[in-house]
N, C-alpha and C. Protein backbone atom coordinates (compact mmCIF):
# COMPACT_ATOMS: atom_id res chain seq x y z
N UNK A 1 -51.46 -10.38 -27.88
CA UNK A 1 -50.22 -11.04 -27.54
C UNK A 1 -50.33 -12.52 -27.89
N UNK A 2 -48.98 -13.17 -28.11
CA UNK A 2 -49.19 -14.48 -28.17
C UNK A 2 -49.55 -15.51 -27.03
N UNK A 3 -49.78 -16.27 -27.56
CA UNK A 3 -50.32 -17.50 -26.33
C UNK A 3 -49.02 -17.74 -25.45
N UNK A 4 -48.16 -18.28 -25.61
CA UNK A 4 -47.08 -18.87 -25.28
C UNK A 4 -45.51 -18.37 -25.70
N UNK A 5 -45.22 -17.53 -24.47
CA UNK A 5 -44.03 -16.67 -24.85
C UNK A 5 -42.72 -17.29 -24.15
N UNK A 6 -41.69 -18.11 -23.91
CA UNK A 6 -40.77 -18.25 -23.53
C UNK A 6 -39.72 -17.35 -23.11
N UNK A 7 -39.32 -16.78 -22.22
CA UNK A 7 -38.54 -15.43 -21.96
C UNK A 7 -37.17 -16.78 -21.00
N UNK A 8 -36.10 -16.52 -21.56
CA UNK A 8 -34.95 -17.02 -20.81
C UNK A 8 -33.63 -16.17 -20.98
N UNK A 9 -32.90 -16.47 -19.55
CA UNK A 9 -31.77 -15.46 -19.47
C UNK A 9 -30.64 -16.21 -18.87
N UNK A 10 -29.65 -15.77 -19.82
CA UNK A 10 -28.19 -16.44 -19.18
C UNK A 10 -27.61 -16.73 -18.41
N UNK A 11 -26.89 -17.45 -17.53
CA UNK A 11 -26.18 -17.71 -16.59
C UNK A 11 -24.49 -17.17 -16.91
N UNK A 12 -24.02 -16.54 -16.38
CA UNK A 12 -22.80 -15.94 -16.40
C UNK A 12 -21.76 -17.16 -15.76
N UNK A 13 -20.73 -17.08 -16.67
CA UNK A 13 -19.94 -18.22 -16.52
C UNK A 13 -19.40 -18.21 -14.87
N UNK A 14 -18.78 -19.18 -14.27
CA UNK A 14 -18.46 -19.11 -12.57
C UNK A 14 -19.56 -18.67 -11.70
N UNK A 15 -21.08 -18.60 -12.01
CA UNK A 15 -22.45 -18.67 -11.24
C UNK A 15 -22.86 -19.74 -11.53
N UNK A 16 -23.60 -20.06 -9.74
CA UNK A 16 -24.33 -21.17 -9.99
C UNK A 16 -25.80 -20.75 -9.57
N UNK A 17 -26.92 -21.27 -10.39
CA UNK A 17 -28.57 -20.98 -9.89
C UNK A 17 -28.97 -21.88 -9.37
N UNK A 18 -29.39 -22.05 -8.57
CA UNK A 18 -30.82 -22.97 -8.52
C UNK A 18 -31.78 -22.53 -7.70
N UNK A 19 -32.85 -23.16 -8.30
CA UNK A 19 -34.30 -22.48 -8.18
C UNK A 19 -35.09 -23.39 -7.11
N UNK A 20 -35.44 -23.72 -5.68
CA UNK A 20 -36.02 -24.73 -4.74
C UNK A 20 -37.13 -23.94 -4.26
N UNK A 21 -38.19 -23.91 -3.99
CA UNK A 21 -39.42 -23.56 -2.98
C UNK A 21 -39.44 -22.00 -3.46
N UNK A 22 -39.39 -21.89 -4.51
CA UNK A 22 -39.76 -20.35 -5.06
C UNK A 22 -38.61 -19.61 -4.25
N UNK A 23 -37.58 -19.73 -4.40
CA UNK A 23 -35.85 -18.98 -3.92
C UNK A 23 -35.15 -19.47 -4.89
N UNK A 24 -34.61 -18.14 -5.27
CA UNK A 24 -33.86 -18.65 -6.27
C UNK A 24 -32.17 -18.22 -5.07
N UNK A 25 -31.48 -19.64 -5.43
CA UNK A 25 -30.00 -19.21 -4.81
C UNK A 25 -28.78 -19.18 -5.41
N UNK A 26 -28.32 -17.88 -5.60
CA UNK A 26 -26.97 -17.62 -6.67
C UNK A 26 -25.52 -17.76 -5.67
N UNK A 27 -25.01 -18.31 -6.16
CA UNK A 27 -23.69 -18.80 -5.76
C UNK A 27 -22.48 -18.03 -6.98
N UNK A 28 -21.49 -16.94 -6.36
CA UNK A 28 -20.24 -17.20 -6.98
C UNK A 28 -19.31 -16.49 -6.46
N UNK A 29 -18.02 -15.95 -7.18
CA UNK A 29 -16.93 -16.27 -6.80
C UNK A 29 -16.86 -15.23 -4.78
N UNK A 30 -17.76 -14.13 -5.00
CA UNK A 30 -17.65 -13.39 -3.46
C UNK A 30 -18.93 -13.79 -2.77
N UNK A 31 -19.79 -14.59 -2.78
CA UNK A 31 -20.38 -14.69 -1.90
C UNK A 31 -21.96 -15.67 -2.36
N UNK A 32 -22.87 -15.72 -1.41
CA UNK A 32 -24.23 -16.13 -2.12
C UNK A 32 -25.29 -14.91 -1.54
N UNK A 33 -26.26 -15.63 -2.58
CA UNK A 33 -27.72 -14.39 -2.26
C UNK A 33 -28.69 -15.28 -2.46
N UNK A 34 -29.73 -15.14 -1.68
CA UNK A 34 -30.76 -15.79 -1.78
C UNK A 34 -32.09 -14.31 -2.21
N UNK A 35 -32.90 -15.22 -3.22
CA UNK A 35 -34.03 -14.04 -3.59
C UNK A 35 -35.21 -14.69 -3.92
N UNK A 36 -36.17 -14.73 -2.86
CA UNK A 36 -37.19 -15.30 -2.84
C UNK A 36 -38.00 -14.49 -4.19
N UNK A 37 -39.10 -15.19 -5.41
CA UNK A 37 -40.15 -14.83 -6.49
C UNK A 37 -41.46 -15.82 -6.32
N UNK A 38 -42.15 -15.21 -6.31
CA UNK A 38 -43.67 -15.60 -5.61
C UNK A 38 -43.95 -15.51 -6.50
N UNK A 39 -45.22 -16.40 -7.73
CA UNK A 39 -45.56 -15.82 -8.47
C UNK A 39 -46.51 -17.11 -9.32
N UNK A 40 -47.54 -17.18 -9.05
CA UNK A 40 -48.25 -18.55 -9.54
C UNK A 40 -48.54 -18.25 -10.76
N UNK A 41 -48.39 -17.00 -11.62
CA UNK A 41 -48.52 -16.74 -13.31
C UNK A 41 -47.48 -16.97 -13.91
N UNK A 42 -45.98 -17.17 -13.43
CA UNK A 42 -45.33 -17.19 -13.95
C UNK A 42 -44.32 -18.79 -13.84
N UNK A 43 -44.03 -19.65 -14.77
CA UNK A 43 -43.35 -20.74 -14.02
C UNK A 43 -41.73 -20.33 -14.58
N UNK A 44 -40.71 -20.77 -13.62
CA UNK A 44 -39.83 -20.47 -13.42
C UNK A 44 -38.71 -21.99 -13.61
N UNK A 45 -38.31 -21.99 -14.18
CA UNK A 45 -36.97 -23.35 -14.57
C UNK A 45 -35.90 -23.12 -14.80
N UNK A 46 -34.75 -23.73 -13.77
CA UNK A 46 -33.17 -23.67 -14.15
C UNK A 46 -32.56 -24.45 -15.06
N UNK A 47 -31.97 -24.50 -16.34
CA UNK A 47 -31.51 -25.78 -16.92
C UNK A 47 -30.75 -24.85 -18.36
N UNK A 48 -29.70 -26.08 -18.24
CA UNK A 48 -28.51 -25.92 -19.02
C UNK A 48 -27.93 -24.47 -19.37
N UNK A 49 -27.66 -23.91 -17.82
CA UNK A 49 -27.36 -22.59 -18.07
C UNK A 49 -28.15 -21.47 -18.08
N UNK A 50 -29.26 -21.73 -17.85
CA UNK A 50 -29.95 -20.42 -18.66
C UNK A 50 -31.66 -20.28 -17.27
N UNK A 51 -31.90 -20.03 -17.36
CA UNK A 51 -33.38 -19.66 -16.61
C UNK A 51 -34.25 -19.08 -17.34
N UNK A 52 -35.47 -20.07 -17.25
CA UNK A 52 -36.68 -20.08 -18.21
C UNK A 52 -37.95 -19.53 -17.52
N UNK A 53 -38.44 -18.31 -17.94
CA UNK A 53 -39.44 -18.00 -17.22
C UNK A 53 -40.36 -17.98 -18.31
N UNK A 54 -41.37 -19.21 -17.95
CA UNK A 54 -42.79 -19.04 -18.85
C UNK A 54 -44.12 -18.82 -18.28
N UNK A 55 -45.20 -17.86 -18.96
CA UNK A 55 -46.60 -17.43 -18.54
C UNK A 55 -47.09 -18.92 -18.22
N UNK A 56 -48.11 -19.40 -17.21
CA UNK A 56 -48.82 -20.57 -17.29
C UNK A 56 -50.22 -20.14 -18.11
N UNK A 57 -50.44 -19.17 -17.93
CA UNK A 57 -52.44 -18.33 -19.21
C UNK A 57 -51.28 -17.95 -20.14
N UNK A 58 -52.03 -17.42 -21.24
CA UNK A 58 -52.32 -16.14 -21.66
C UNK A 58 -51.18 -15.34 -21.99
N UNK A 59 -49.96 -15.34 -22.67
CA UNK A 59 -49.18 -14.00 -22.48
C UNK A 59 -49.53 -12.95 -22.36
N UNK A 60 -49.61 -11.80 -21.36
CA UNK A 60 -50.02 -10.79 -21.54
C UNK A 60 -48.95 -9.82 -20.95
N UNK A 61 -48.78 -8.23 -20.85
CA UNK A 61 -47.95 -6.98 -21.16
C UNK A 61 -47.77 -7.47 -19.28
N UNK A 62 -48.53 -7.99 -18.69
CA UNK A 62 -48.43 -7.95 -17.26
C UNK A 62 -47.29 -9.14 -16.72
N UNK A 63 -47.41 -9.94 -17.54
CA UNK A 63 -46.24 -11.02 -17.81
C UNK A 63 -45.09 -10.38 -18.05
N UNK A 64 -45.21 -9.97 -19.32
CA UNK A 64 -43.59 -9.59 -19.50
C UNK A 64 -43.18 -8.44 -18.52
N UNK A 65 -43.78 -7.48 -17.95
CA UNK A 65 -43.65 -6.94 -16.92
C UNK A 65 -42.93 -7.70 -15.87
N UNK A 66 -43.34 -8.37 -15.09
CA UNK A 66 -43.36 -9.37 -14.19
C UNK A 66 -41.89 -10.13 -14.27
N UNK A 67 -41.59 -10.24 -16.00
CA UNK A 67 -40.45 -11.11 -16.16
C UNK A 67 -39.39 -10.62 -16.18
N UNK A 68 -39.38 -9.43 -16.80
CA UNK A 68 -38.47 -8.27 -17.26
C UNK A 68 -38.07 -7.91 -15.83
N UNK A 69 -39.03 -7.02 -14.85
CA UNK A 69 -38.80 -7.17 -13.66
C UNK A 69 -37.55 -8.39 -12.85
N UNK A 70 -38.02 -9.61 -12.92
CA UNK A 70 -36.97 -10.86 -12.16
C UNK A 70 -36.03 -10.64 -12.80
N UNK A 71 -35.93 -10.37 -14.11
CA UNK A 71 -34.55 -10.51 -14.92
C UNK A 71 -33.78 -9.71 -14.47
N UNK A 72 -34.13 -8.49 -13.88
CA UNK A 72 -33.26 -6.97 -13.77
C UNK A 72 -32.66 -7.51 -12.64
N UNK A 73 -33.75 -8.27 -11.40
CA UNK A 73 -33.48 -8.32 -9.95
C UNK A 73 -32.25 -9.80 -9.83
N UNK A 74 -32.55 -10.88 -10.55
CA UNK A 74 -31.32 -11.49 -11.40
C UNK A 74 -30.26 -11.05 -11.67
N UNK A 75 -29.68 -10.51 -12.62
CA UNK A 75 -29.10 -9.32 -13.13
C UNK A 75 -28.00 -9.01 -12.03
N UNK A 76 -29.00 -8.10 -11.36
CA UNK A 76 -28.06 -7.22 -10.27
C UNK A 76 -27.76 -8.37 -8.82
N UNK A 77 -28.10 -9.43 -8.81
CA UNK A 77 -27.58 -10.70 -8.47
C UNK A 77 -25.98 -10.97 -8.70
N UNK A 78 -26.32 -11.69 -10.16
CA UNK A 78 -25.16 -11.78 -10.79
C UNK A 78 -23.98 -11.20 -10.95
N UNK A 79 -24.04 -9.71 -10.43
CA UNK A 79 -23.45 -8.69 -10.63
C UNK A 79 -22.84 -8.79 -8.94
N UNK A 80 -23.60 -9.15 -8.04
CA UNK A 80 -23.18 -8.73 -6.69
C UNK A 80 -22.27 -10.06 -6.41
N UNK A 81 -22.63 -11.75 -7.08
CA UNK A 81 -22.09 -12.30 -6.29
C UNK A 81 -20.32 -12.55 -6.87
N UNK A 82 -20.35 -11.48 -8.42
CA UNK A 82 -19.16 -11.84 -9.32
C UNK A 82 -17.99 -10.18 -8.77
N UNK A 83 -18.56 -9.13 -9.02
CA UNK A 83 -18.19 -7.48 -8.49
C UNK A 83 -18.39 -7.39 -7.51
N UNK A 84 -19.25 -7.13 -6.99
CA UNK A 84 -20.19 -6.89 -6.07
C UNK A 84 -20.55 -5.24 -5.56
N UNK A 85 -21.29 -4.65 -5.30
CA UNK A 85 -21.82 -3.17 -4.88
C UNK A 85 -21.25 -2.06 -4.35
N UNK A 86 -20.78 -1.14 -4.66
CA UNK A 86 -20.08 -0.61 -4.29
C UNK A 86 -20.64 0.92 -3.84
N UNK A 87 -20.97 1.70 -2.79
CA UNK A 87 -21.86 3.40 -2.64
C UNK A 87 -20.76 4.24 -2.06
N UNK A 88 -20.59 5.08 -2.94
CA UNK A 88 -19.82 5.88 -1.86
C UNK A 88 -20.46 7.44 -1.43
N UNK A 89 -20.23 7.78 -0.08
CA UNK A 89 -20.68 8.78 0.60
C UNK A 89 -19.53 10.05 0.64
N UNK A 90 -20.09 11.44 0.83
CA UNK A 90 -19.29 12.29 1.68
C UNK A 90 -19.70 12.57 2.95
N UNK A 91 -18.81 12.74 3.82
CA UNK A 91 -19.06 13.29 4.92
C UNK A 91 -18.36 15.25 4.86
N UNK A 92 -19.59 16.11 4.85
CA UNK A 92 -19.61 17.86 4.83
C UNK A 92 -20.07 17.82 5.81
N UNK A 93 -19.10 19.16 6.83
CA UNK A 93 -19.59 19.50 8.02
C UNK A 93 -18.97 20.90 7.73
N UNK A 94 -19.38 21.98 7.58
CA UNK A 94 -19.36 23.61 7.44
C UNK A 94 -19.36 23.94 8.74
N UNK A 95 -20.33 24.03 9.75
CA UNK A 95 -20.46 24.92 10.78
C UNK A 95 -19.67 24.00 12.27
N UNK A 96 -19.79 22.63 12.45
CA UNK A 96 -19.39 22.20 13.37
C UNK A 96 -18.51 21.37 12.60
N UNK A 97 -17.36 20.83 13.18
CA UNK A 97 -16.53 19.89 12.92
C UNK A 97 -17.16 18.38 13.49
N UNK A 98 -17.33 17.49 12.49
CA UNK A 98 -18.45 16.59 12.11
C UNK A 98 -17.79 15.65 13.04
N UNK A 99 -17.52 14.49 13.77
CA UNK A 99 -16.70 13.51 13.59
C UNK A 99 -17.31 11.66 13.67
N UNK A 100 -17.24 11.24 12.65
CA UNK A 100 -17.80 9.71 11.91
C UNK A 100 -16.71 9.19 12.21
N UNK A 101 -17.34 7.80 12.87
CA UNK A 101 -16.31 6.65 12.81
C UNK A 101 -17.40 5.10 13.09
N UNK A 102 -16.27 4.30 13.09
CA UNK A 102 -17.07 2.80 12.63
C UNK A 102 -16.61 1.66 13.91
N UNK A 103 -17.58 1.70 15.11
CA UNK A 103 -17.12 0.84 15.74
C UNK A 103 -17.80 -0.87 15.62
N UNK A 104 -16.95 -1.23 14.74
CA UNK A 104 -17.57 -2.80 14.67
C UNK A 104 -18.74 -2.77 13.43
N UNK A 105 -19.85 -2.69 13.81
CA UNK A 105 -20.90 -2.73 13.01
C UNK A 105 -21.83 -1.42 12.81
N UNK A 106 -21.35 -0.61 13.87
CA UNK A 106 -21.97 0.40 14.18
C UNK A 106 -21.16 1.88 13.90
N UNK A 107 -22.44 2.78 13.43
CA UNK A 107 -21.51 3.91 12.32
C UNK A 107 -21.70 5.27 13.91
N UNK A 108 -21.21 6.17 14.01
CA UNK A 108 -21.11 6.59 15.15
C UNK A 108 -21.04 8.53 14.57
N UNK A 109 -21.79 9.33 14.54
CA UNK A 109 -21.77 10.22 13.90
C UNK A 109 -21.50 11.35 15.02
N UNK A 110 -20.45 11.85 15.70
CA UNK A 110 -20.43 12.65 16.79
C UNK A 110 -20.62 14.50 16.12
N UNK A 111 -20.94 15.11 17.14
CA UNK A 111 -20.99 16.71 17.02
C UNK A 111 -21.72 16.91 16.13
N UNK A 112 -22.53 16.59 15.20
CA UNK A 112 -23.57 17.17 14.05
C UNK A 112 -23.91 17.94 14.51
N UNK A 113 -23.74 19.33 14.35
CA UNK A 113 -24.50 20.81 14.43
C UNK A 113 -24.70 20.78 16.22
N UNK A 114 -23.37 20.43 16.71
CA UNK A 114 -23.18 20.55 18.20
C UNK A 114 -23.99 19.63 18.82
N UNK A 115 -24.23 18.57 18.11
CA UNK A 115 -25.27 18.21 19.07
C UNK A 115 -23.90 17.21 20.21
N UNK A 116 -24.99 17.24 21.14
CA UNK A 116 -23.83 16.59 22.95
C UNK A 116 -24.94 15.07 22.56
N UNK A 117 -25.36 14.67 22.04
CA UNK A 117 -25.61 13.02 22.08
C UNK A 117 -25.48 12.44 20.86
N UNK A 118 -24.48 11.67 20.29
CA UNK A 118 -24.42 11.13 19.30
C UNK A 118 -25.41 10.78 18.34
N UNK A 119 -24.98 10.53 17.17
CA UNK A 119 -26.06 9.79 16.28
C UNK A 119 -25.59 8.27 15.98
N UNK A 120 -26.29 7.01 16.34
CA UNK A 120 -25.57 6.00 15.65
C UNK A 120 -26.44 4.84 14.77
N UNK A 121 -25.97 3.85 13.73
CA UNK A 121 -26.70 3.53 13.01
C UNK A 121 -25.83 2.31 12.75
N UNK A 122 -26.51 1.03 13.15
CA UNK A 122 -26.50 -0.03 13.27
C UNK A 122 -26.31 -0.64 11.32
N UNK A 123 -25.20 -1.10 10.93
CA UNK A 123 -24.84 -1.57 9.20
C UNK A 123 -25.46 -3.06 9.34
N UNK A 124 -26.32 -3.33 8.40
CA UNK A 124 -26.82 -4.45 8.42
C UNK A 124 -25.90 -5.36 7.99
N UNK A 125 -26.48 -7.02 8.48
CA UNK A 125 -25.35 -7.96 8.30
C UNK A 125 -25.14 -7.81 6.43
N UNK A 126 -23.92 -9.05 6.69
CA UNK A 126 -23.58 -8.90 4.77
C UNK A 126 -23.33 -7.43 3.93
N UNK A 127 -23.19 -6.73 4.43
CA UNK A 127 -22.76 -5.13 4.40
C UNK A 127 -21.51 -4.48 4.85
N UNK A 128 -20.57 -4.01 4.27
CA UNK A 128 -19.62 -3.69 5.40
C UNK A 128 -19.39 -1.73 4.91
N UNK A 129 -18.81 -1.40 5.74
CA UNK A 129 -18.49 -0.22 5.43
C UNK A 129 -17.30 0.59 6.11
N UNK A 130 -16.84 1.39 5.97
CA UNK A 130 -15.38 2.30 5.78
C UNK A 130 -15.23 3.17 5.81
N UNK A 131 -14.78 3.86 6.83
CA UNK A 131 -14.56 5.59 6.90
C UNK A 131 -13.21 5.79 6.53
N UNK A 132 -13.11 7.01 5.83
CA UNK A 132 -11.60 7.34 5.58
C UNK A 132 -11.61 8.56 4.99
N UNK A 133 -10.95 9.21 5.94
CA UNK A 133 -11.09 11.03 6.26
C UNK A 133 -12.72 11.21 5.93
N UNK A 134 -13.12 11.77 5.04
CA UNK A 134 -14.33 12.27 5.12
C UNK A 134 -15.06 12.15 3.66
N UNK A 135 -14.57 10.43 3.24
CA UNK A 135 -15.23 9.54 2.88
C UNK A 135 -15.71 8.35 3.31
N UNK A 136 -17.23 7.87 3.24
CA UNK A 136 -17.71 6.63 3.52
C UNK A 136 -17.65 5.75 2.12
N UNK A 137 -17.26 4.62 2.39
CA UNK A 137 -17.67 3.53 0.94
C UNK A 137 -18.02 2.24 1.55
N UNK A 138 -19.74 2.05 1.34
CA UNK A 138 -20.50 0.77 1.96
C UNK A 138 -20.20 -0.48 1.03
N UNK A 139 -19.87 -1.59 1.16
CA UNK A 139 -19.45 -2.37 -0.10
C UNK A 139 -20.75 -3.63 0.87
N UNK A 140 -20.99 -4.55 -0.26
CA UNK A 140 -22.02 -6.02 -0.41
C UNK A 140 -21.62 -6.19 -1.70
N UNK A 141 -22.93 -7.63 -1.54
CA UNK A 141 -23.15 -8.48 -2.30
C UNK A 141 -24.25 -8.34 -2.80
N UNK A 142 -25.38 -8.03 -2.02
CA UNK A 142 -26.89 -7.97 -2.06
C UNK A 142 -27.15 -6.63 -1.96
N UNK A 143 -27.57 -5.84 -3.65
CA UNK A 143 -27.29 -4.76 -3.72
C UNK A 143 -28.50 -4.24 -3.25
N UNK A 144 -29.74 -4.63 -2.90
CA UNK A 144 -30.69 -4.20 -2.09
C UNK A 144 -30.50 -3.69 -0.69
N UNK A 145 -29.51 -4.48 0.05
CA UNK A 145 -28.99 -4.32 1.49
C UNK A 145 -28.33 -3.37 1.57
N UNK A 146 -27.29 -3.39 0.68
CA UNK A 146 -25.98 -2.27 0.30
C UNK A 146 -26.81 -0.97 0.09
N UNK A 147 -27.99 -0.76 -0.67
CA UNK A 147 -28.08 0.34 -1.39
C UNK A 147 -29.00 0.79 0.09
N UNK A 148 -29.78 -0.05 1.01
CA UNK A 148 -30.39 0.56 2.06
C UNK A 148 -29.21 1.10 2.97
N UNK A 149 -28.25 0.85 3.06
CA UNK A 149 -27.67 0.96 4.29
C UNK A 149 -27.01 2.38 3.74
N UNK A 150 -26.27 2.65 2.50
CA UNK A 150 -26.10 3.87 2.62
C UNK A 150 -27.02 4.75 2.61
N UNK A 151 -28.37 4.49 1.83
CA UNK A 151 -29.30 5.38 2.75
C UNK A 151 -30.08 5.74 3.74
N UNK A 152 -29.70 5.04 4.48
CA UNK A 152 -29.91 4.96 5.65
C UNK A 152 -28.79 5.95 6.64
N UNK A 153 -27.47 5.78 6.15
CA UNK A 153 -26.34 6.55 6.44
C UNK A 153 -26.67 7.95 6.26
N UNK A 154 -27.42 8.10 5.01
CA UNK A 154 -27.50 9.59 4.23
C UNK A 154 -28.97 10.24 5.36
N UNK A 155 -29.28 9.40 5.94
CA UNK A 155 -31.11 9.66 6.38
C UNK A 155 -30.15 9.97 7.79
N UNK A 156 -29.63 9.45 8.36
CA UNK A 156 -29.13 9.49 9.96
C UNK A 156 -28.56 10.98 10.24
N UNK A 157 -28.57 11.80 9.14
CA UNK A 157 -27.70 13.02 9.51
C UNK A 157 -28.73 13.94 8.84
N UNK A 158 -30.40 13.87 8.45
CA UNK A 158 -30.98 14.83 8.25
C UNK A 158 -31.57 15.65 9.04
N UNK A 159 -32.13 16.64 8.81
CA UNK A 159 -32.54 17.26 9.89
C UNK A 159 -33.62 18.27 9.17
N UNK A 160 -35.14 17.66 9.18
CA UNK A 160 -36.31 17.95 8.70
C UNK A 160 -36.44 19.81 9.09
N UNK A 161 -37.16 20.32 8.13
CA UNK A 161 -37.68 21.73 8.98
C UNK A 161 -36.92 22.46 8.56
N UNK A 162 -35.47 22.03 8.09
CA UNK A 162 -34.64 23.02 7.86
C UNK A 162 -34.22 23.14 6.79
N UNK A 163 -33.19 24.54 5.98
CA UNK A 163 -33.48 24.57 5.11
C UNK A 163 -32.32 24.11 4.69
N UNK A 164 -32.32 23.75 3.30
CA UNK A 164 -30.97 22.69 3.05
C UNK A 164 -29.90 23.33 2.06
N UNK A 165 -30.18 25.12 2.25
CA UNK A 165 -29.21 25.49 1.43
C UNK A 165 -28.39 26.42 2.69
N UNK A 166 -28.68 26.60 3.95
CA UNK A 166 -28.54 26.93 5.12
C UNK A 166 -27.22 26.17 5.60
N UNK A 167 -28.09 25.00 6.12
CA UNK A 167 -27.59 24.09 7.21
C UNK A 167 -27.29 22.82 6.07
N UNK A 168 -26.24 23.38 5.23
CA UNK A 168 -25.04 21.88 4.65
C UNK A 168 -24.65 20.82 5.40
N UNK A 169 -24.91 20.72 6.71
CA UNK A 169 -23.94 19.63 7.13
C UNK A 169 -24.33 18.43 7.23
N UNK A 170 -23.63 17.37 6.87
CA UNK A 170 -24.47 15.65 6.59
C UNK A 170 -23.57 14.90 5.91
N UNK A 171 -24.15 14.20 5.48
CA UNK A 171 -23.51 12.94 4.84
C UNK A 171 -24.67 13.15 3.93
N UNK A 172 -23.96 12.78 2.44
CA UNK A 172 -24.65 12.99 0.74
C UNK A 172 -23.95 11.19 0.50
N UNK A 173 -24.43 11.35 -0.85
CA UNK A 173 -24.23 9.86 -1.32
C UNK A 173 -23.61 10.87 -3.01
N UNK A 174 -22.28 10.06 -3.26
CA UNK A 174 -21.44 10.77 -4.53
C UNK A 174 -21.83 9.73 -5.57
N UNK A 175 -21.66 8.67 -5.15
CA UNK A 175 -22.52 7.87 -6.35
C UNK A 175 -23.07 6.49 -6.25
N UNK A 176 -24.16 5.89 -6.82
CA UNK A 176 -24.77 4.75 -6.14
C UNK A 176 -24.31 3.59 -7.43
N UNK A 177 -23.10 2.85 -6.53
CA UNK A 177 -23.39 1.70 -7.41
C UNK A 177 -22.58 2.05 -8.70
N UNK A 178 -21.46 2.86 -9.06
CA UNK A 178 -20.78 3.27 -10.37
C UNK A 178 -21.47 4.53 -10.68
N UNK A 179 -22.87 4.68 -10.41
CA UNK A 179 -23.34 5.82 -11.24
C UNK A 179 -23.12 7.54 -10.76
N UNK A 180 -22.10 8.31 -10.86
CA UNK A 180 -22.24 9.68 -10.17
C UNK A 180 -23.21 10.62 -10.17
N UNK A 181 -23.65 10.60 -9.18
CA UNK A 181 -25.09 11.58 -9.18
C UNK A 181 -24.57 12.83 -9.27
N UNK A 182 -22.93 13.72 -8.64
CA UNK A 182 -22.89 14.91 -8.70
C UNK A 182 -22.16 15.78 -10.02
C-alpha cells in the first residue's frame, strides 16, 4: 500500500460538521446527532465542505477499513439529519386478539397469547413511534436508536421454546429503513 492515502467525503448541501474532542456533530434541516470516533491511527479534519480522514503510519487495508467504516456511519448521519429513518412493523395476532397501543413513551402490548399481565417497552428518547390499526412505524434521526427500538419492539413479543410456525403471534418488522425484507 501507499504511504500516504488521503480518503475525503462530502458534505451535503444544508449540513453542518464539525469535528471537537473526537465527536463529530451534524446539524440539519430535522434535527442534530452527535457521533463520537476514537481513533489515534486515523486523523480526522473538517474543511471547506468536505471531511478528511488521513492514516498518521503506514496506509494499510486496516485503515481503509476503519475509514470506509466512518464514512458509511457519516453517511447514514447525513441521511437522518436531512430524511431521517423510517421502520415499519406489523402487528399478527392469529389465536388471541393482540391489543398495542402507545402511552406517551411507552409501547403497551396487551393479551399476547392470553397473557393477564401486559408487555411494555419503554421508546428511547429522540425516537418516536405510532400505532395505527395493526401497523407500527418508529421514525428518528439517529438511525442506530431508531433501528434498536424497533427491534426491540420485534424482541418484546417473542416467545423462546416455541415453535414459530405454530405460535404466529407478534410483531415482525416489514421493512428496515426503505428496504422490504418480505
Amino acid at each position: 500500500m501507499s504511504d500516504k492515502i488521503i480518503d475525503e467525503l462530502d458534505i451535503q448541501q444544508g449540513i453542518t460538521v464539525s469535528f471537537t474532542n473526537n465527536v463529530f456533530i451534524i446539524k440539519g434541516p430535522k434535527g442534530e446527532v452527535q457521533r463520537p470516533f476514537y481513533s489515534t491511527e486515523i486523523k480526522t479534519t473538517v474543511q471547506n465542505n468536505k471531511v478528511r480522514f488521513e492514516p498518521t503510519h503506514k496506509y494499510t487495508q486496516d485503515h481503509k477499513r476503519m475509514i470506509n467504516t466512518y464514512k458509511a456511519h457519516l453517511k447514514n448521519n447525513f441521511k437522518g439529519v436531512t430524511q431521517g429513518h423510517v421502520y415499519h412493523l406489523k402487528i399478527c395476532s392469529g389465536h388471541f386478539p393482540m391489543n398495542v397501543t402507545m402511552k406517551g413513551q411507552t409501547l403497551e402490548v396487551k393479551n399476547l397469547f392470553g397473557e393477564a399481565v401486559p408487555r411494555t417497552l419503554i421508546i428511547t428518547e429522540g425516537v418516536s413511534a405510532k400505532v395505527e390499526g395493526d401497523k407500527i412505524t418508529v421514525q428518528g434521526i439517529d438511525k442506530e436508536k431508531t433501528a434498536q427500538a424497533a427491534a426491540s419492539i420485534e424482541q418484546l413479543t417473542r416467545r423462546p421454546g416455541f415453535d414459530k410456525r405454530v405460535f404466529q403471534d407478534g410483531i415482525y418488522l416489514l421493512d428496515k429503513d426503505g428496504k422490504e425484507l418480505l
